[in-house]
N, C-alpha and C. Protein backbone atom coordinates (compact mmCIF):
# COMPACT_ATOMS: atom_id res chain seq x y z
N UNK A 1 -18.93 23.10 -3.49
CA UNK A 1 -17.92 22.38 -4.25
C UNK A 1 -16.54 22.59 -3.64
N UNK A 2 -16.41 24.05 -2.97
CA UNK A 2 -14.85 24.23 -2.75
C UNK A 2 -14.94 23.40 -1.15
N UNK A 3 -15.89 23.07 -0.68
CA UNK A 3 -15.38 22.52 0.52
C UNK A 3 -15.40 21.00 0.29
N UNK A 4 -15.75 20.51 -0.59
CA UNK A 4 -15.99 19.28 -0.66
C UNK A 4 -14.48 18.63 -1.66
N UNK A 5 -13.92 19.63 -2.30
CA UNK A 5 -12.72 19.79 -2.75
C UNK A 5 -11.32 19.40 -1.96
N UNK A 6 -12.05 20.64 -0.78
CA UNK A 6 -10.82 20.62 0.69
C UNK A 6 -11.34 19.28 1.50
N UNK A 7 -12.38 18.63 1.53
CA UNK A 7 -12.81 17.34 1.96
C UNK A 7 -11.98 16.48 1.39
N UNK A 8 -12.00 15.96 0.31
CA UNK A 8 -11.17 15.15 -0.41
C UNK A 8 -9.83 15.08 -0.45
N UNK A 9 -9.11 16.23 -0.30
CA UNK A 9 -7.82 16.76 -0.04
C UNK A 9 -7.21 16.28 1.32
N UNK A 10 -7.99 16.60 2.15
CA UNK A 10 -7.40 16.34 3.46
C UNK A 10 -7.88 14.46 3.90
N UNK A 11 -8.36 14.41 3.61
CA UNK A 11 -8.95 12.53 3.49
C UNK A 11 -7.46 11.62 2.98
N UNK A 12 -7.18 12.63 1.45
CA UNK A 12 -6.23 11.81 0.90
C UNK A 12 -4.64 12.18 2.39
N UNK A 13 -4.69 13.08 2.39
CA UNK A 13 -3.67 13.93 3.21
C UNK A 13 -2.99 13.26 4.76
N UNK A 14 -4.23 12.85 4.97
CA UNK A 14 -4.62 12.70 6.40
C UNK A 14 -4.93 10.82 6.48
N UNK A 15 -5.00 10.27 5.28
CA UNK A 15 -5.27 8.67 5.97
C UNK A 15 -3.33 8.48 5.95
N UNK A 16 -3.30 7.26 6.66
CA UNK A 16 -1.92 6.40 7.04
C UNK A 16 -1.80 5.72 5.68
N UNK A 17 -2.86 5.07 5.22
CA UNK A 17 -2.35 4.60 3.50
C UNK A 17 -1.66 5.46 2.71
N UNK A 18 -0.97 4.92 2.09
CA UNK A 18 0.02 5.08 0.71
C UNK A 18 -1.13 5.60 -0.22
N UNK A 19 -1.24 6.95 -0.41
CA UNK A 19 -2.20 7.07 -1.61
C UNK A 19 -1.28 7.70 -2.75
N UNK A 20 -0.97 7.33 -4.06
CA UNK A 20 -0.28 7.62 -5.22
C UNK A 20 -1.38 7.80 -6.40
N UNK A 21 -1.45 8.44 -7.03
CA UNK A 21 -1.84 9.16 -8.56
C UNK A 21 -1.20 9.24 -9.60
N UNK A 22 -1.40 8.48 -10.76
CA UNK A 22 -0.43 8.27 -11.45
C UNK A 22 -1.07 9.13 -12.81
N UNK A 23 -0.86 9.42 -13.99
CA UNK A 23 -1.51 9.80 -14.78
C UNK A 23 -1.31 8.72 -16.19
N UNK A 24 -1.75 8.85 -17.46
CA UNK A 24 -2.07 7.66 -18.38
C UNK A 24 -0.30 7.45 -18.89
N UNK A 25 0.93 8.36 -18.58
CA UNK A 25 1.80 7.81 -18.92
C UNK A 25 2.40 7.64 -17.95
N UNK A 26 1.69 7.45 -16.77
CA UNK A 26 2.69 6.38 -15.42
C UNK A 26 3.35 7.08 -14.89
N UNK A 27 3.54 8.66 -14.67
CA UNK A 27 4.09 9.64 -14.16
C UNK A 27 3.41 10.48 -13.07
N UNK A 28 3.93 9.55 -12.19
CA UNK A 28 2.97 10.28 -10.35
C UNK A 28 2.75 11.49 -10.56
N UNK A 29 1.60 12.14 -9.78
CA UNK A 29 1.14 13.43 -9.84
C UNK A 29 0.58 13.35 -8.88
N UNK A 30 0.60 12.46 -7.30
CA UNK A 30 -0.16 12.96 -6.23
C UNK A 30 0.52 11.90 -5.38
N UNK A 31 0.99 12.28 -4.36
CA UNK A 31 2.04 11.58 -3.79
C UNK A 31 1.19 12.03 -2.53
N UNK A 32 0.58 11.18 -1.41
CA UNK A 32 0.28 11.57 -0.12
C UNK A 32 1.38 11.52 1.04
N UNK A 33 1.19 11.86 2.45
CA UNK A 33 2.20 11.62 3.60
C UNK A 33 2.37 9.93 3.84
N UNK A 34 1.38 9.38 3.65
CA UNK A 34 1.24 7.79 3.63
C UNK A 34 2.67 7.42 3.14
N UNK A 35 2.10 7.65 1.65
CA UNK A 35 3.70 7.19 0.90
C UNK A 35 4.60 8.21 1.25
N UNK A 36 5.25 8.80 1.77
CA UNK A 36 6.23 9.19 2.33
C UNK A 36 6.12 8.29 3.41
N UNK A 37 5.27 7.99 4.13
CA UNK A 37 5.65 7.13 5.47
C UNK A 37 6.36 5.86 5.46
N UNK A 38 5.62 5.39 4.02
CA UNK A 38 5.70 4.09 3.45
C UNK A 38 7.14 3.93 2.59
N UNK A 39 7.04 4.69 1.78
CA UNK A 39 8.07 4.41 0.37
C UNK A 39 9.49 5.62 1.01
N UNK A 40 9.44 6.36 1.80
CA UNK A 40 10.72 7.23 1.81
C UNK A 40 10.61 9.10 1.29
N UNK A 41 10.10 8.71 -0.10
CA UNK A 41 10.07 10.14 -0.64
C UNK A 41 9.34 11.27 -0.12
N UNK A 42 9.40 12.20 -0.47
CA UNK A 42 8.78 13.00 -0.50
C UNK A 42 7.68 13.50 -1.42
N UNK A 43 6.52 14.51 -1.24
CA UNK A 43 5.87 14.57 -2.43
C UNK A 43 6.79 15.08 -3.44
N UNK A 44 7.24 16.32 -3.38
CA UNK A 44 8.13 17.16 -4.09
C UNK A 44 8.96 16.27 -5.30
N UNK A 45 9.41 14.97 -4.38
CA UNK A 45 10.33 14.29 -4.87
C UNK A 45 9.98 13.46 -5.32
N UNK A 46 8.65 12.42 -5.61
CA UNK A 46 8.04 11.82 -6.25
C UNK A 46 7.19 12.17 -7.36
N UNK A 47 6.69 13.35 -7.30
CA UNK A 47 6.08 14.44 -8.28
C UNK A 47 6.81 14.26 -9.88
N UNK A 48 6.36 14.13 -10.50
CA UNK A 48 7.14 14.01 -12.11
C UNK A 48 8.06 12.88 -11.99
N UNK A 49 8.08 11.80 -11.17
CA UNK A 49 8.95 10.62 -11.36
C UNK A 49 7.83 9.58 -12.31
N UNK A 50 8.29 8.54 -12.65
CA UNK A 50 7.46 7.60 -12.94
C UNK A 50 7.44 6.72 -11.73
N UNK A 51 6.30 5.51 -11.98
CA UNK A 51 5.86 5.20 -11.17
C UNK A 51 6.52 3.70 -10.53
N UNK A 52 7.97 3.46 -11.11
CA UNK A 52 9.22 2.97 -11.23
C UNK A 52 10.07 3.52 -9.64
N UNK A 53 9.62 4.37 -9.46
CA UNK A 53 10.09 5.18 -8.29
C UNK A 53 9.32 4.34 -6.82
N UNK A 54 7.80 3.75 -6.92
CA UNK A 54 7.51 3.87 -5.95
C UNK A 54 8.18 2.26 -5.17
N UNK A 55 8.92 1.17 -6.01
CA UNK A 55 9.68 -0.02 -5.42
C UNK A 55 10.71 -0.17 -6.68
N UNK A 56 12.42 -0.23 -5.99
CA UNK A 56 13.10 -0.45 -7.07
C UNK A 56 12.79 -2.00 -7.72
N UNK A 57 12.97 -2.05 -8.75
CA UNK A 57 13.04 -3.49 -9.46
C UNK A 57 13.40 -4.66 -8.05
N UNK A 58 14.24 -4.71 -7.94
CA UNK A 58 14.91 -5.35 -6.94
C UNK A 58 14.45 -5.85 -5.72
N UNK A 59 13.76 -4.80 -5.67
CA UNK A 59 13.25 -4.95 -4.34
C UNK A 59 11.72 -5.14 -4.21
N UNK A 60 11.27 -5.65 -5.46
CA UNK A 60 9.86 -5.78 -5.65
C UNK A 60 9.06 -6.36 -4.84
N UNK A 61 9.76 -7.89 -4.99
CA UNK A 61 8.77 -8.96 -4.52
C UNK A 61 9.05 -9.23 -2.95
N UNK A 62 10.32 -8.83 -2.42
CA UNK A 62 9.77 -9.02 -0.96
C UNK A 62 9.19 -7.64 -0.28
N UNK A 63 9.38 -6.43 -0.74
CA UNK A 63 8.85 -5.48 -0.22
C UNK A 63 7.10 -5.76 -0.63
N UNK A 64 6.51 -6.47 -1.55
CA UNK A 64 5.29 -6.85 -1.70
C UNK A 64 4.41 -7.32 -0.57
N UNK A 65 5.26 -8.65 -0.13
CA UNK A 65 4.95 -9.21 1.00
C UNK A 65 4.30 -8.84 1.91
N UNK A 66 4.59 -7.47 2.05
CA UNK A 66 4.04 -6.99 3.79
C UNK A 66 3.28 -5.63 3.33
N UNK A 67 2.75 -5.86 1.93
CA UNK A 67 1.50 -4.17 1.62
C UNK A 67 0.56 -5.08 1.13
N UNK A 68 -0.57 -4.32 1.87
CA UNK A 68 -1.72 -4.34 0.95
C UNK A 68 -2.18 -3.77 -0.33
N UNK A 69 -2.56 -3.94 -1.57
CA UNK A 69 -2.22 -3.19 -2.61
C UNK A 69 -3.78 -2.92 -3.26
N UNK A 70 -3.91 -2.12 -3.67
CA UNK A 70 -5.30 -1.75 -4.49
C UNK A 70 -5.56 -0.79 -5.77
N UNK A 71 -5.63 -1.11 -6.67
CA UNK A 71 -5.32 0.23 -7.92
C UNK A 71 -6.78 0.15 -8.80
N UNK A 72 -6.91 1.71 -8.94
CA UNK A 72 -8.37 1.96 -9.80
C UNK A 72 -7.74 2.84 -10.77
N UNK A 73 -8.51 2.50 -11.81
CA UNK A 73 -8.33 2.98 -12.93
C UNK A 73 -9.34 4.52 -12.87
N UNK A 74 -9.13 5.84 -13.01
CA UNK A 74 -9.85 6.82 -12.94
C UNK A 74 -10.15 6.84 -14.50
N UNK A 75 -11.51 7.66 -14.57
CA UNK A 75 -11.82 8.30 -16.04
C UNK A 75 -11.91 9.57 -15.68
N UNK A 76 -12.08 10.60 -16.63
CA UNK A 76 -12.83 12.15 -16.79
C UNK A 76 -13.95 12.05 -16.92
N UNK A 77 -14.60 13.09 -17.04
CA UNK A 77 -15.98 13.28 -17.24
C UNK A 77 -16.70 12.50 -18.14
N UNK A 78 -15.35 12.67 -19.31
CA UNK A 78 -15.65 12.41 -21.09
C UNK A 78 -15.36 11.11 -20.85
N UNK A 79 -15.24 9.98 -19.79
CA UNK A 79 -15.31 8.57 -20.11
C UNK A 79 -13.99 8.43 -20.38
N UNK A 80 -12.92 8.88 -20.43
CA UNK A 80 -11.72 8.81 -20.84
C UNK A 80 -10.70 8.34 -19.59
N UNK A 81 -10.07 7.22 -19.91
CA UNK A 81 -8.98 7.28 -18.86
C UNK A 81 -8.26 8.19 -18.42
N UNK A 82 -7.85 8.50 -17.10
CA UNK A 82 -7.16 9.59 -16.79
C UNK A 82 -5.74 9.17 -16.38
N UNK A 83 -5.65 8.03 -15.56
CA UNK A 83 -4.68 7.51 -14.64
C UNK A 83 -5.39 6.77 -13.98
N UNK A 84 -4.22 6.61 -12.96
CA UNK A 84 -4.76 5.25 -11.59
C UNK A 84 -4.47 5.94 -10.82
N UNK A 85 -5.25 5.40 -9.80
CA UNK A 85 -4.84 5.82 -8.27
C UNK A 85 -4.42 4.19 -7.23
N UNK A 86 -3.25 4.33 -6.58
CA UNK A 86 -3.14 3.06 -6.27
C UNK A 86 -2.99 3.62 -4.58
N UNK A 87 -3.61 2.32 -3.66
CA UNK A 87 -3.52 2.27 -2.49
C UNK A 87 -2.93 1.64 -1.62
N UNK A 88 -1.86 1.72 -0.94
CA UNK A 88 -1.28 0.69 -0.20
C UNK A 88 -1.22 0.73 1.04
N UNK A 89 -1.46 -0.41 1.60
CA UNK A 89 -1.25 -0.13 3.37
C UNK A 89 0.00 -1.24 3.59
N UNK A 90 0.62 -0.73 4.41
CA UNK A 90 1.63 -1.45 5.47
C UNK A 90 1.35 -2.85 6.53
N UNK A 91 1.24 -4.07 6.09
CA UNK A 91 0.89 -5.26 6.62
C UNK A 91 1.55 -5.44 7.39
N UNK A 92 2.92 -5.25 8.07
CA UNK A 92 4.04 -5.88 8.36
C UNK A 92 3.72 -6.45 10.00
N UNK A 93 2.82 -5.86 10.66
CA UNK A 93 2.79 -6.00 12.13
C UNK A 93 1.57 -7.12 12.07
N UNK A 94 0.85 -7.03 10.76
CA UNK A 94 -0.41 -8.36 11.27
C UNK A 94 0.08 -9.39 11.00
N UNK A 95 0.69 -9.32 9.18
CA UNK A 95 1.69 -10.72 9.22
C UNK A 95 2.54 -11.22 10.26
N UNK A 96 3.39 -10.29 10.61
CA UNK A 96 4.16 -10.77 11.90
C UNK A 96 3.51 -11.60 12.97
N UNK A 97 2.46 -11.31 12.93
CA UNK A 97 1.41 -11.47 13.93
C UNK A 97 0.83 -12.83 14.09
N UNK A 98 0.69 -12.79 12.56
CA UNK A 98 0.07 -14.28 12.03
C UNK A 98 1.07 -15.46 11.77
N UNK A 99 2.21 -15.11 11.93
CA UNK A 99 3.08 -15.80 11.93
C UNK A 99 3.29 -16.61 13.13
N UNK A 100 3.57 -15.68 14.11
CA UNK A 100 3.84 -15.90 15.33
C UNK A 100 2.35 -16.95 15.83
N UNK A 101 1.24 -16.71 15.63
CA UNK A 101 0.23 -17.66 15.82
C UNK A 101 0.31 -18.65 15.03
N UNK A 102 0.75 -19.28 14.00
CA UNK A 102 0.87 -20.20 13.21
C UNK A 102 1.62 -21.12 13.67
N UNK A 103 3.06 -20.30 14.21
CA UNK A 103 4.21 -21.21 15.11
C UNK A 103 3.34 -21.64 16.61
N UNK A 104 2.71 -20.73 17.10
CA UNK A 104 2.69 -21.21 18.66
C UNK A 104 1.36 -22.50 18.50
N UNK A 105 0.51 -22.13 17.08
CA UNK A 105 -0.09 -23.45 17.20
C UNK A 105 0.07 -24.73 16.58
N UNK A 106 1.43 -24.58 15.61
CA UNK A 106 2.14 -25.78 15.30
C UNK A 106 2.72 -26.66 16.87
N UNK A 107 3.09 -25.78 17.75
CA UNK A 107 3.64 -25.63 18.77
C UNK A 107 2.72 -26.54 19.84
N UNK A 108 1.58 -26.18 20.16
CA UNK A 108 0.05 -26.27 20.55
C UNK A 108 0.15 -27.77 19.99
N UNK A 109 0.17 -28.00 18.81
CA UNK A 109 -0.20 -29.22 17.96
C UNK A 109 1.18 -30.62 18.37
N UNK A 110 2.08 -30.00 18.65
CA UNK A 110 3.25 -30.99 19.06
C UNK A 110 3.03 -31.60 20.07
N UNK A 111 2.83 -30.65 20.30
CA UNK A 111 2.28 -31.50 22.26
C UNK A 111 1.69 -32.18 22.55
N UNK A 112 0.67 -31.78 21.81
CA UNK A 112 -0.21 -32.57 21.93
C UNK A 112 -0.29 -33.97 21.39
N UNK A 113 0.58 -34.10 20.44
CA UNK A 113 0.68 -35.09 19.52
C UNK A 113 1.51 -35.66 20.48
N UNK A 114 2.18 -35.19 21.15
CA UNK A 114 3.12 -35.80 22.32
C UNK A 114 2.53 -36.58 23.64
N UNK A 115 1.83 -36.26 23.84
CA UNK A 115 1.10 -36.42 24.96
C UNK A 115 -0.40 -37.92 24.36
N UNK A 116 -0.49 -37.43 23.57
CA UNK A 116 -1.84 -38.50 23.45
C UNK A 116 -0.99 -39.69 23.15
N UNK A 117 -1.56 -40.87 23.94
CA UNK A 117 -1.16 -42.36 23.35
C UNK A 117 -1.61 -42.70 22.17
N UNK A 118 -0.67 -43.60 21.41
CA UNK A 118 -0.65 -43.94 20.23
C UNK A 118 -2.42 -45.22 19.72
């Protein structure tokens, strides 16, 4: 059990995703290096915040844009909600990505439209 403990620990520790833990009144309790990579904070410093902390109001909907987002609802043993655990990854380099292919084959598509007789 205790290694499978330290398994889980270092999984959460150790992936590049944003892993956050929230508990049933929305008050983080597991802040990984991810989200520090991602959001700024620290664990220390996200620890006892609510979960208001992890995008200001403001800055919601375009910082949305470029994460992948995923949230599970945990129970206890007893079937009881515990919290969520939410997952986020950092999109910003595939969107970019997909962007840039979207233009070069709008691009692709001009030309062509240019070139063929009517």
């Amino acid at each position: 059990m205790q290694a499978t403990a330290w398994l889980c620990r270092r999984m959460i520790e150790e992936t590049p995703d944003a892993v956050v833990f929230a508990d049933r009144e929305g008050v983080i309790r597991l802040w990984n290096a991810g989200a520090k990579a991602m959001l700024g904070d620290t664990s220390d410093e996200a620890c006892g915040q609510t979960l208001d902390l992890i995008i200001p109001e403001r800055l919601r909907t375009r910082h949305w844009e470029a994460v992948e987002f995923s949230i599970a609802r945990l129970k206890g043993d007893d079937g009881l909600p515990v919290g969520a655990v939410a997952i986020m990854r950092d999109v910003t380099a595939r969107r970019e990505e997909d962007r840039r292919l979207r233009e070069r084959l709008a691009t692709l598509e001009a030309d062509r439209a240019r070139e063929t007789p009517p």
